[in-house]
PDB file of N, CA and C in Angstrom:
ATOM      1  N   UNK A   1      -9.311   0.408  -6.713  1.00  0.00           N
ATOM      2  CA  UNK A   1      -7.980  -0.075  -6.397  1.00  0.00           C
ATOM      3  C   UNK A   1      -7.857  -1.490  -6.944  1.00  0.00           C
ATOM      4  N   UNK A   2      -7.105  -1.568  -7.757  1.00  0.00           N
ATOM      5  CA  UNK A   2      -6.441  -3.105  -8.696  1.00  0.00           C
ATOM      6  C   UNK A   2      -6.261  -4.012  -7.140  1.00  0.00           C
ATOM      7  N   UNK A   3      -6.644  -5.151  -6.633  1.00  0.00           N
ATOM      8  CA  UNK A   3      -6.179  -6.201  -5.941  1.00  0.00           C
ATOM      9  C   UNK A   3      -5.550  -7.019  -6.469  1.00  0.00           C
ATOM     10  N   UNK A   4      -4.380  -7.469  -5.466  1.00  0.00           N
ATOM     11  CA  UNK A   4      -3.713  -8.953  -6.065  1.00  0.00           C
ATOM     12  C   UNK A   4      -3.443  -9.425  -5.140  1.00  0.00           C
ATOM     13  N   UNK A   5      -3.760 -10.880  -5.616  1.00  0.00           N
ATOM     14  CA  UNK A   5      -4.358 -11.990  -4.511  1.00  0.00           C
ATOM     15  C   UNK A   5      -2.940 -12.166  -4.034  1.00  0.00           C
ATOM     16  N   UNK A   6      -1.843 -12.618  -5.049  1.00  0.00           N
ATOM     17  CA  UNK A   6      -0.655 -13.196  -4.786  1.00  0.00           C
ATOM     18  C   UNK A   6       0.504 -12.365  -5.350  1.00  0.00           C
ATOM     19  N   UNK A   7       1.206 -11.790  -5.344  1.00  0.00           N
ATOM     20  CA  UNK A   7       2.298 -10.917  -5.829  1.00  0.00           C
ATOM     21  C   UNK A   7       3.539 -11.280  -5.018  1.00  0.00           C
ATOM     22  N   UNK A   8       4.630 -11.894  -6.416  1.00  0.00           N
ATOM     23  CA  UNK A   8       5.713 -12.698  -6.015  1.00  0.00           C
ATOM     24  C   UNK A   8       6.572 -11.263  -5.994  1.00  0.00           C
ATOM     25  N   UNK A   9       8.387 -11.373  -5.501  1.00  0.00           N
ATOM     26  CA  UNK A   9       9.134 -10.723  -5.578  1.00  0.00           C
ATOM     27  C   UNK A   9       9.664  -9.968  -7.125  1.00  0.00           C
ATOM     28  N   UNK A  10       9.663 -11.345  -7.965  1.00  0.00           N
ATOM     29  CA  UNK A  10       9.875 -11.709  -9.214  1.00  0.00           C
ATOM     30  C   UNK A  10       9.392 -10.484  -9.918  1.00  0.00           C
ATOM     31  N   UNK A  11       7.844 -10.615  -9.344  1.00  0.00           N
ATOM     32  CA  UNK A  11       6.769  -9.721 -10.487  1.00  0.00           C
ATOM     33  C   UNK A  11       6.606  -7.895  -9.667  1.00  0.00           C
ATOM     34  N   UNK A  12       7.625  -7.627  -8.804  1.00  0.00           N
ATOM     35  CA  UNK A  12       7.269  -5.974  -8.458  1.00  0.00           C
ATOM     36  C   UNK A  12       8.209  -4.871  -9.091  1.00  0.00           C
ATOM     37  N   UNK A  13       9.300  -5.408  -9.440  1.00  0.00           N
ATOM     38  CA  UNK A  13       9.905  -4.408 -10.740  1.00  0.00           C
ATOM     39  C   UNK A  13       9.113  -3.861 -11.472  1.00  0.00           C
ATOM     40  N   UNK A  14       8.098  -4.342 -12.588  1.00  0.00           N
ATOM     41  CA  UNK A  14       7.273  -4.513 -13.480  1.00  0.00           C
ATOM     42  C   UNK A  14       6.029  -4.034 -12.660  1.00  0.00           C
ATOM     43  N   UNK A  15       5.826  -4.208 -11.960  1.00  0.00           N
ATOM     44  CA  UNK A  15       4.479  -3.557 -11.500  1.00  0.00           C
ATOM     45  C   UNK A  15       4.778  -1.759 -11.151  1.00  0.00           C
ATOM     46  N   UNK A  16       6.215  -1.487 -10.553  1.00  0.00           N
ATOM     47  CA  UNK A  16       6.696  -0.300  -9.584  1.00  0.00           C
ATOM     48  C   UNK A  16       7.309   0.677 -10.519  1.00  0.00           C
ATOM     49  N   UNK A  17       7.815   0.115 -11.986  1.00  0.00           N
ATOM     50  CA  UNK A  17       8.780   0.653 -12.557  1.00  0.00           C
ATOM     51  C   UNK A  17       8.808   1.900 -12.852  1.00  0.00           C
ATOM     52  N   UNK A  18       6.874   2.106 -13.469  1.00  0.00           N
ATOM     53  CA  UNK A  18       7.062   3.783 -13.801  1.00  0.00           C
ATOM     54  C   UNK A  18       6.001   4.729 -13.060  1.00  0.00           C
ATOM     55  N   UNK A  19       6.065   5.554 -12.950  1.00  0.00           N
ATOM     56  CA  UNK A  19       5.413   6.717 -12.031  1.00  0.00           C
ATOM     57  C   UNK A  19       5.019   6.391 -10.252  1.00  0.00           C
ATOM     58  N   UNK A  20       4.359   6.995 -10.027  1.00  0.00           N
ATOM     59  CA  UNK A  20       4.149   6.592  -8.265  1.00  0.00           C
ATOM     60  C   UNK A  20       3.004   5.252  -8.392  1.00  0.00           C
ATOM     61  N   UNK A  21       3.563   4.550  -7.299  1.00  0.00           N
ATOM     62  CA  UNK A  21       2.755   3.038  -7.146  1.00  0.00           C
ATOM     63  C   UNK A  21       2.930   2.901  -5.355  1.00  0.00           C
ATOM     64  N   UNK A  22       1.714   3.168  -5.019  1.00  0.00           N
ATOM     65  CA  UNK A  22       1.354   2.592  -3.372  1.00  0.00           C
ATOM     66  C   UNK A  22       0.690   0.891  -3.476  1.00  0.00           C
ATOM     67  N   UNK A  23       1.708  -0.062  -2.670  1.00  0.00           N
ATOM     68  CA  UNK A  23       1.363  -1.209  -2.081  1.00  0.00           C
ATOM     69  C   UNK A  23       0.620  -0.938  -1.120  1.00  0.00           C
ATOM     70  N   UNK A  24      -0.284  -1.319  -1.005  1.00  0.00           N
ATOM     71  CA  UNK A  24      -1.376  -1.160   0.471  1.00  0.00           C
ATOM     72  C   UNK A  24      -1.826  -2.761   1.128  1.00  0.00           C
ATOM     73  N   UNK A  25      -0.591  -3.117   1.810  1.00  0.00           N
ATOM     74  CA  UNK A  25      -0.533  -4.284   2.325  1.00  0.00           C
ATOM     75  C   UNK A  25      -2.001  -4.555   3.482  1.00  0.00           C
ATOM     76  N   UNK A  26      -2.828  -5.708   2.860  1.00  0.00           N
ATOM     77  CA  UNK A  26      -3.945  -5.961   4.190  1.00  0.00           C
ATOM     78  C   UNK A  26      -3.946  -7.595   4.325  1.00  0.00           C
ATOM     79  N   UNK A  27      -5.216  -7.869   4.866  1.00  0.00           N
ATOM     80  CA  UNK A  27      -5.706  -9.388   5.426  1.00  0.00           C
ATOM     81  C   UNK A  27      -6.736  -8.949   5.909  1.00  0.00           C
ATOM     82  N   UNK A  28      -7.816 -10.258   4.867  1.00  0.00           N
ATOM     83  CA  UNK A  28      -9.372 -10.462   5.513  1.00  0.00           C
ATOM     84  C   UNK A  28      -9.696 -10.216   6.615  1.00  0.00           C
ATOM     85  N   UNK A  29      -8.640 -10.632   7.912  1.00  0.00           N
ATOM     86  CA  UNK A  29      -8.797 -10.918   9.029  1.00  0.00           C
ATOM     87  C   UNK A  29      -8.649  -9.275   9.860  1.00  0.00           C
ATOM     88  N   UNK A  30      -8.083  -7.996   9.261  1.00  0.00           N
ATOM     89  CA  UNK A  30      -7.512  -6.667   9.927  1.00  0.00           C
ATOM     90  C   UNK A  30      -8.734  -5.963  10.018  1.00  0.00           C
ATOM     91  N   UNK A  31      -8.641  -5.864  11.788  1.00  0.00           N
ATOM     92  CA  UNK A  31      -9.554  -4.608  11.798  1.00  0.00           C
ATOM     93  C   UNK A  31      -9.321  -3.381  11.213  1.00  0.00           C
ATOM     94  N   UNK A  32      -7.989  -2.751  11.363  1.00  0.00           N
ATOM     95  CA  UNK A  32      -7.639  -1.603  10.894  1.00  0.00           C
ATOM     96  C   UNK A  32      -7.661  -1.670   9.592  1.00  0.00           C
ATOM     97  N   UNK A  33      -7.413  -2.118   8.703  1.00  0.00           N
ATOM     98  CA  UNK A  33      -7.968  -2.221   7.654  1.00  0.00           C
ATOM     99  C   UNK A  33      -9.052  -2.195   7.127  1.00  0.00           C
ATOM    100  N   UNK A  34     -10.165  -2.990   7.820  1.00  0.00           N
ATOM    101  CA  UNK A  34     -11.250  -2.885   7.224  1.00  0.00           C
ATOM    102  C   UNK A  34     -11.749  -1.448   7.302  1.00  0.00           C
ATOM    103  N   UNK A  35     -10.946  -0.713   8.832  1.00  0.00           N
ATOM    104  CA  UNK A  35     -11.270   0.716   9.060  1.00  0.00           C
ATOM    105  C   UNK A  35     -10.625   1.635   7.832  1.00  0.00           C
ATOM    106  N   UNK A  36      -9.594   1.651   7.081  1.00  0.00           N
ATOM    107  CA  UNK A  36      -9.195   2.067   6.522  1.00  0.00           C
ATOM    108  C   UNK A  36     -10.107   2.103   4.514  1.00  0.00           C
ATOM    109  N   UNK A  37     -10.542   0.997   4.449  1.00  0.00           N
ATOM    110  CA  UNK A  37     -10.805   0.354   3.080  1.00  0.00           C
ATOM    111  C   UNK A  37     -12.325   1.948   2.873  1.00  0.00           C
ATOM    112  N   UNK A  38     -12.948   1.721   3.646  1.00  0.00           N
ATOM    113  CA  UNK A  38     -14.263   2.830   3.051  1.00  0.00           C
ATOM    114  C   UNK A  38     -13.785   4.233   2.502  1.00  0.00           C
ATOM    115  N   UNK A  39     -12.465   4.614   2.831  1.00  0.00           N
ATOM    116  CA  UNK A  39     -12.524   6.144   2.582  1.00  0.00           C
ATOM    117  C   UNK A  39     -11.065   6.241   1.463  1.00  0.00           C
ATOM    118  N   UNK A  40     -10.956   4.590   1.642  1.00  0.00           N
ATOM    119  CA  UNK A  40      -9.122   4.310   0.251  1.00  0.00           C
ATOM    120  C   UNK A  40     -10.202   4.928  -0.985  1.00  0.00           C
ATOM    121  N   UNK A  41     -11.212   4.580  -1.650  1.00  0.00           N
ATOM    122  CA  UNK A  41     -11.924   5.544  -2.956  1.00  0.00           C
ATOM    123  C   UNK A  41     -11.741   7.070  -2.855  1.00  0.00           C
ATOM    124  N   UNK A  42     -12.111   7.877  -2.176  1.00  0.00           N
ATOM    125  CA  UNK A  42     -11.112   8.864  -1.931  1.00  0.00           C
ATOM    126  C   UNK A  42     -10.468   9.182  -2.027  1.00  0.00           C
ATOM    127  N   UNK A  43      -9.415   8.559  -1.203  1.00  0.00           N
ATOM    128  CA  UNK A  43      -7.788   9.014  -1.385  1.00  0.00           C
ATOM    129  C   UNK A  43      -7.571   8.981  -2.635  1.00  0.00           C
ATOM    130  N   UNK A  44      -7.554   7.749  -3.343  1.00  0.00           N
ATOM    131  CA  UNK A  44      -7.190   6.995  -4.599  1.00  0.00           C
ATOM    132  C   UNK A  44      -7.785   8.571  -5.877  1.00  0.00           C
ATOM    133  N   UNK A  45      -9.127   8.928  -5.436  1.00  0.00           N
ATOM    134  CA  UNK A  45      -9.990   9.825  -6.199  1.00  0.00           C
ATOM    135  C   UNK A  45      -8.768  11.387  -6.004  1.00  0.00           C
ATOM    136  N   UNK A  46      -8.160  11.261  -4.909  1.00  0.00           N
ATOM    137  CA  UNK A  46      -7.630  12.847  -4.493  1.00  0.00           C
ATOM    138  C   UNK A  46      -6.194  12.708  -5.221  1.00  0.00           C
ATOM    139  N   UNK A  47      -5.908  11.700  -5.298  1.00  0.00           N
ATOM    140  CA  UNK A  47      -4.309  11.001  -5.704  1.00  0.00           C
ATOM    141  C   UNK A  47      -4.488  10.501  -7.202  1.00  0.00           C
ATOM    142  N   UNK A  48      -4.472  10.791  -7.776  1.00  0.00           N
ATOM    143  CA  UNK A  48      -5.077  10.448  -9.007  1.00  0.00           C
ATOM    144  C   UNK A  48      -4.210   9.830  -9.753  1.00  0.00           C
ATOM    145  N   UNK A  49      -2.689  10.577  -9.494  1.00  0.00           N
ATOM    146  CA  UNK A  49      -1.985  10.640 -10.364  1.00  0.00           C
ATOM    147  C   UNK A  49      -0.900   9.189  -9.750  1.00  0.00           C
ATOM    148  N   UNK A  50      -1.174   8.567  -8.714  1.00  0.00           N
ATOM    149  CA  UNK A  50      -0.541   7.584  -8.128  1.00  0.00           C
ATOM    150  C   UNK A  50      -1.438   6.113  -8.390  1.00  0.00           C
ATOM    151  N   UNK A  51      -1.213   5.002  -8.417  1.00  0.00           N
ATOM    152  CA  UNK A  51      -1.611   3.787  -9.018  1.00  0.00           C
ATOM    153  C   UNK A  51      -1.319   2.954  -7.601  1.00  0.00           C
ATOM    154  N   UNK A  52      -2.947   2.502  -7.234  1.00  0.00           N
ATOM    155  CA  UNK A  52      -2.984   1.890  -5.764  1.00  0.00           C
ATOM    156  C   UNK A  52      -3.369   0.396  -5.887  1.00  0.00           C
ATOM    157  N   UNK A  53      -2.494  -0.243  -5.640  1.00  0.00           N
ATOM    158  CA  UNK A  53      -2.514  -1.514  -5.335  1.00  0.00           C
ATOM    159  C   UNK A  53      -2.587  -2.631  -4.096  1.00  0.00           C
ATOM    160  N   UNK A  54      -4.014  -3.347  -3.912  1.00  0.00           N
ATOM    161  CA  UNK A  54      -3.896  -3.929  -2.860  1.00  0.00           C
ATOM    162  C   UNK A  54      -3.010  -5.320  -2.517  1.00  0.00           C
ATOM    163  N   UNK A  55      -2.526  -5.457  -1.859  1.00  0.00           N
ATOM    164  CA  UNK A  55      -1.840  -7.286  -1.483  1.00  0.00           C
ATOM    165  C   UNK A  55      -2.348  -7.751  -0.161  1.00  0.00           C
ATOM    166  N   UNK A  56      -2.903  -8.818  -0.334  1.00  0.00           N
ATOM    167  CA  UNK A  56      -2.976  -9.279  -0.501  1.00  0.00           C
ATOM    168  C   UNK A  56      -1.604 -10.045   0.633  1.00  0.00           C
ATOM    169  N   UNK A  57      -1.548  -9.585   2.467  1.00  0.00           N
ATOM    170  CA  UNK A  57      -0.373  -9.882   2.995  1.00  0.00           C
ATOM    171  C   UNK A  57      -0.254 -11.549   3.278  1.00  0.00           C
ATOM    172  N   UNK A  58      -1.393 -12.291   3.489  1.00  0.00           N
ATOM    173  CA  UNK A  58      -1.536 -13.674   3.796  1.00  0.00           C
ATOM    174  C   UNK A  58      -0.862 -14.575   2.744  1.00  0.00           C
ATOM    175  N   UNK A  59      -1.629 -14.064   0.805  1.00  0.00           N
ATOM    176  CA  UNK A  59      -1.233 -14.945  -0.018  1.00  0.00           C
ATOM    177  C   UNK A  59       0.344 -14.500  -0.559  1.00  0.00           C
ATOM    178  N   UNK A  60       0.492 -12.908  -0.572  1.00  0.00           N
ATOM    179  CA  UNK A  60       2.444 -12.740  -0.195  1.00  0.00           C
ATOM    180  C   UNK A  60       3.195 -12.404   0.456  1.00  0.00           C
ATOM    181  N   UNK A  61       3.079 -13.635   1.496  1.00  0.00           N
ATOM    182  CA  UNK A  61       4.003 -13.623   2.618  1.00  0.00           C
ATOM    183  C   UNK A  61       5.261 -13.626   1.786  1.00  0.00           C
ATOM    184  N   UNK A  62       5.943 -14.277   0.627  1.00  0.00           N
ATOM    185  CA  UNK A  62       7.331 -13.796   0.799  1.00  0.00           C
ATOM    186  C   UNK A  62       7.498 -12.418   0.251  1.00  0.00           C
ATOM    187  N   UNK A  63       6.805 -11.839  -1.036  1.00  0.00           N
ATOM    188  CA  UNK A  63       6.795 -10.455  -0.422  1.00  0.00           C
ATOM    189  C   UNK A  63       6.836  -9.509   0.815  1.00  0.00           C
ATOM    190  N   UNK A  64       5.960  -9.637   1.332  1.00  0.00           N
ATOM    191  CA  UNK A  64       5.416  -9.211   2.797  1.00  0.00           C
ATOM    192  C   UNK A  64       7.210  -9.005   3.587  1.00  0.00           C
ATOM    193  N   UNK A  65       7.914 -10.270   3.810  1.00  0.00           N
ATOM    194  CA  UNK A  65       8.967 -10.263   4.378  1.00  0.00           C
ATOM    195  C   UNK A  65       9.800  -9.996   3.526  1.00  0.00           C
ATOM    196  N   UNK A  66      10.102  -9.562   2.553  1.00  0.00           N
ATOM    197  CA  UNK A  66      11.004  -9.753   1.614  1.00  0.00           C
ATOM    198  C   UNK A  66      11.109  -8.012   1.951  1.00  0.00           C
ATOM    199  N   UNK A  67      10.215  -7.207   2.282  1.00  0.00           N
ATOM    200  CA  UNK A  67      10.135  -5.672   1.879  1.00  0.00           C
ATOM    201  C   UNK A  67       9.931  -5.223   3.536  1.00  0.00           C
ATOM    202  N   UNK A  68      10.142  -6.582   4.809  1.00  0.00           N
ATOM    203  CA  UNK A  68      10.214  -6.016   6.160  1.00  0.00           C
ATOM    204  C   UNK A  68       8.680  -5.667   6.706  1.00  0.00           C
ATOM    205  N   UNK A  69       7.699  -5.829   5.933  1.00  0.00           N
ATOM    206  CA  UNK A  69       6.075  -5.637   6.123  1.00  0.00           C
ATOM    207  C   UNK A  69       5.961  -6.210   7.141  1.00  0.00           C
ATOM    208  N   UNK A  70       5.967  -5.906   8.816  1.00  0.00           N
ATOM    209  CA  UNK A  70       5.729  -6.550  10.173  1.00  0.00           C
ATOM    210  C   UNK A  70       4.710  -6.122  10.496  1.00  0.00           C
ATOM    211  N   UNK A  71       3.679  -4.933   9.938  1.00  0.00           N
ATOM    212  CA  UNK A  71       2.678  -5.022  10.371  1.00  0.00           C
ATOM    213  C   UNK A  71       1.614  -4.460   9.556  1.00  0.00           C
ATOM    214  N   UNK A  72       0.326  -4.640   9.529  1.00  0.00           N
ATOM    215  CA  UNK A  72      -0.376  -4.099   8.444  1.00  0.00           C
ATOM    216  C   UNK A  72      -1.779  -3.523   9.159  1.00  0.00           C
ATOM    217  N   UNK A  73      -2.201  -2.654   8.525  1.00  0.00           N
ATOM    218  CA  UNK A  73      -2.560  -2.351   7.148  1.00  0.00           C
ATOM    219  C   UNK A  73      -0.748  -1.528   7.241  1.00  0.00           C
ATOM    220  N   UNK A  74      -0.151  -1.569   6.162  1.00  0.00           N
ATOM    221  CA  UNK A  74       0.699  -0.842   5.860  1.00  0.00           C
ATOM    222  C   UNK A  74       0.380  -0.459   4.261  1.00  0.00           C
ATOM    223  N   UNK A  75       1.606   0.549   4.074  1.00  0.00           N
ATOM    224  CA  UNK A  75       1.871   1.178   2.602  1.00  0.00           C
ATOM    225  C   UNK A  75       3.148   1.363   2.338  1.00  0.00           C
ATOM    226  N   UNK A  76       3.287   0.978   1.048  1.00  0.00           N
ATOM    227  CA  UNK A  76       4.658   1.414   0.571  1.00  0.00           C
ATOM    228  C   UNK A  76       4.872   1.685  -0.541  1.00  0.00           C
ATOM    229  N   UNK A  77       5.429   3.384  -0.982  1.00  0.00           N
ATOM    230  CA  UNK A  77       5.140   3.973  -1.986  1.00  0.00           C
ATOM    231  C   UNK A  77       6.547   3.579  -2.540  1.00  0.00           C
ATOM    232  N   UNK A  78       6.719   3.687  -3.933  1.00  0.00           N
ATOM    233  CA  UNK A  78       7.254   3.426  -5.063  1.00  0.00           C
ATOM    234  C   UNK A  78       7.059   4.520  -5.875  1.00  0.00           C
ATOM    235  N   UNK A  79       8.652   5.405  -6.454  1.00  0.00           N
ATOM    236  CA  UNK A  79       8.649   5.959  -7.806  1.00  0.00           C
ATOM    237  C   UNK A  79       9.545   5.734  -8.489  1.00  0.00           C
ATOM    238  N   UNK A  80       8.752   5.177  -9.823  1.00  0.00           N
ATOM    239  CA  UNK A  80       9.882   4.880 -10.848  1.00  0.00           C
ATOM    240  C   UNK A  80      10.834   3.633 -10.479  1.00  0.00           C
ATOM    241  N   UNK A  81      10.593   3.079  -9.499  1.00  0.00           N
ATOM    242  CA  UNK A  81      10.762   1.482  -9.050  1.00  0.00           C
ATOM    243  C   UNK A  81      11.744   1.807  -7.849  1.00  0.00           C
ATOM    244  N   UNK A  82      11.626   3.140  -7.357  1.00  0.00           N
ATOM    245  CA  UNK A  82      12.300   2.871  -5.733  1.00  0.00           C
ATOM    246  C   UNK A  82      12.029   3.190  -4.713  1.00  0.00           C
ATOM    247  N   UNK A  83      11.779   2.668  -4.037  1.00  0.00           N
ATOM    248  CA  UNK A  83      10.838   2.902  -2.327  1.00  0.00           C
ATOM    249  C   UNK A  83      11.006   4.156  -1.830  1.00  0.00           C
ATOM    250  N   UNK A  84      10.054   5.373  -1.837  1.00  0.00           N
ATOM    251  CA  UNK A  84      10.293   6.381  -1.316  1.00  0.00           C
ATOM    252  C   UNK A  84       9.603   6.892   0.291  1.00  0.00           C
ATOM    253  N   UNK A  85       8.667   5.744   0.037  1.00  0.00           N
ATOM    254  CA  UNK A  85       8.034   5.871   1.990  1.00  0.00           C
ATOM    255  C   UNK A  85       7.531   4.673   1.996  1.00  0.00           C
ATOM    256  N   UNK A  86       7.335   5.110   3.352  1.00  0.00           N
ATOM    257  CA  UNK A  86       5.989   3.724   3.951  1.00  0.00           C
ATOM    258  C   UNK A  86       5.206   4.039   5.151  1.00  0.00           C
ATOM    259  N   UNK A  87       3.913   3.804   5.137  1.00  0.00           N
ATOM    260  CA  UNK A  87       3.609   3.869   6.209  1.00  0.00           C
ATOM    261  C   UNK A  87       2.721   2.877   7.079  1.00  0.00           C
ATOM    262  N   UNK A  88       3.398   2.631   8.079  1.00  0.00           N
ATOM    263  CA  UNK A  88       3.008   1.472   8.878  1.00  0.00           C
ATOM    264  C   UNK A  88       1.626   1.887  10.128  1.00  0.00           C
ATOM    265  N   UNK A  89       1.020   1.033  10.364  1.00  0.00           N
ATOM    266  CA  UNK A  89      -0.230   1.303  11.180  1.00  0.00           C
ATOM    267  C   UNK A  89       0.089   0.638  12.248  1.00  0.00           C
ATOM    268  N   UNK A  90       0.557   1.282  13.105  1.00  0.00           N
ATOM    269  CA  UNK A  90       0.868   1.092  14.441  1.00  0.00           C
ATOM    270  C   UNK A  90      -0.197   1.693  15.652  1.00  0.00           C
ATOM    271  N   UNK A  91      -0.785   2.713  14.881  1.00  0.00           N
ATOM    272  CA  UNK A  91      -1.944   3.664  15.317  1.00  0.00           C
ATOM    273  C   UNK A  91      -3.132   3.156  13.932  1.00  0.00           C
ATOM    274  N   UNK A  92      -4.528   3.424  14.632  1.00  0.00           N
ATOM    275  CA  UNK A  92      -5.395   3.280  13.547  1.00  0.00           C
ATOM    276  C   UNK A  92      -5.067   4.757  12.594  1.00  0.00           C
ATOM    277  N   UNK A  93      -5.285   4.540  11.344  1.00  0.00           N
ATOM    278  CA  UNK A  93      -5.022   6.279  10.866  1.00  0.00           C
ATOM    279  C   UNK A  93      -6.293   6.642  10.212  1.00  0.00           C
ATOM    280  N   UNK A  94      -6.381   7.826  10.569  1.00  0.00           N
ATOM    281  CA  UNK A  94      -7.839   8.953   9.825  1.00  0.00           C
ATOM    282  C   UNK A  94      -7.278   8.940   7.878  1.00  0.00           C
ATOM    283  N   UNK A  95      -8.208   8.985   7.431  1.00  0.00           N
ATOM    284  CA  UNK A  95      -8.213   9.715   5.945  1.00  0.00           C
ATOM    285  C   UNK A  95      -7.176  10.942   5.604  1.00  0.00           C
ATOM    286  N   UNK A  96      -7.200  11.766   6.738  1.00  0.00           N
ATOM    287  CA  UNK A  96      -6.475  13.136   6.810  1.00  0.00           C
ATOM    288  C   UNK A  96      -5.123  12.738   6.936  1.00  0.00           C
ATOM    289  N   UNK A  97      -4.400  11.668   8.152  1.00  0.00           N
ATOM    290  CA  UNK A  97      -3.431  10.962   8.280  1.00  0.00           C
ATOM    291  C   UNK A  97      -2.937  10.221   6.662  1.00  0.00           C
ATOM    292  N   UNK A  98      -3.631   9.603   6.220  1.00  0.00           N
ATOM    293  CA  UNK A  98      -3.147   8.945   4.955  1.00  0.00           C
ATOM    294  C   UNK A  98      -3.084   9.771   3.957  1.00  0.00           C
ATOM    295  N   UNK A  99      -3.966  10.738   3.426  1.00  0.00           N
ATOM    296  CA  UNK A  99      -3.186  11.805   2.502  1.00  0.00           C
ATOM    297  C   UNK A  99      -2.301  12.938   3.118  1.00  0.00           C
ATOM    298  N   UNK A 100      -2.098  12.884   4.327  1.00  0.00           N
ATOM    299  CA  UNK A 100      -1.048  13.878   4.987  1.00  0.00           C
ATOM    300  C   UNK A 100       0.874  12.772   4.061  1.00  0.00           C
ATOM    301  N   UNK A 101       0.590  12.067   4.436  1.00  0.00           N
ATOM    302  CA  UNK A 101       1.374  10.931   4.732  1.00  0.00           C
ATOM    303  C   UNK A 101       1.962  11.095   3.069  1.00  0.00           C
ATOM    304  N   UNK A 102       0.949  10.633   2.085  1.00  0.00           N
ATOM    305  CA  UNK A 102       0.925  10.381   0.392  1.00  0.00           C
ATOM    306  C   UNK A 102       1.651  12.298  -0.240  1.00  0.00           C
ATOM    307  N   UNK A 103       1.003  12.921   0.560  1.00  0.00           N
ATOM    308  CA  UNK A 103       1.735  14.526   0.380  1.00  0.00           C
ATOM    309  C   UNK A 103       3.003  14.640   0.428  1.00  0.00           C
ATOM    310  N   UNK A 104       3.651  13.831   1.832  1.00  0.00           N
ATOM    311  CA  UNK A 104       5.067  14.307   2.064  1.00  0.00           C
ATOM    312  C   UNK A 104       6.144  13.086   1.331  1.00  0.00           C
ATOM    313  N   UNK A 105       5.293  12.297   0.590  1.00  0.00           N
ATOM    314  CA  UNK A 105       6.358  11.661  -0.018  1.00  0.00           C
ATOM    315  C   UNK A 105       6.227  12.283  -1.944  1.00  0.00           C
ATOM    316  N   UNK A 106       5.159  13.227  -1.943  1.00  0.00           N
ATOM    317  CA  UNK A 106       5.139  13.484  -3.535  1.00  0.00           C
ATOM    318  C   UNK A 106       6.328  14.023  -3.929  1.00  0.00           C
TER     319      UNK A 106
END
């Protein structure tokens, strides 16, 4: 999974524009995240055809708010540069949960 430390508003056209693109919003500091990160090779391996990108929520906070990101680990899928889901971790989620999730937005 490509990380980026800092990702402005400016620069997500250009990142989202063509085919499926998951934001996978985290912070050093998330447990659920860190729960999530061992089995993202996987997904990423089962999803092949989608382009996973980490942010990196601390260094883009105005992203982060700019796209309503209130809580993380979140995701937010992109096709062809327009938001077609998201999913927020309000619950810790299983592996099975996150490609259940990446299915119903293909």
């Amino acid at each position: 999974m490509k990380k980026i430390e800092e990702l402005t508003i400016s620069e997500l056209p250009e990142l989202v524009k063509e085919g499926r693109t998951v934001l996978f919003f985290t912070a050093s500091w998330c447990g659920d995240c860190k729960f999530l990160k061992p089995f993202m090779p996987a997904v990423e391996s089962d999803f092949a055809d989608i382009k996973f990108i980490e942010v990196d929520t601390d260094a883009s906070m105005d992203l982060a708010q700019e796209l309503n990101i209130f809580g993380i680990p979140s995701m937010v899928v992109f096709q062809d540069g327009q938001e077609v889901g998201r999913l927020v971790n309000k619950d810790r989620k299983t592996k099975q949960e996150v490609e259940d999730f990446l299915n119903s937005v293909a």
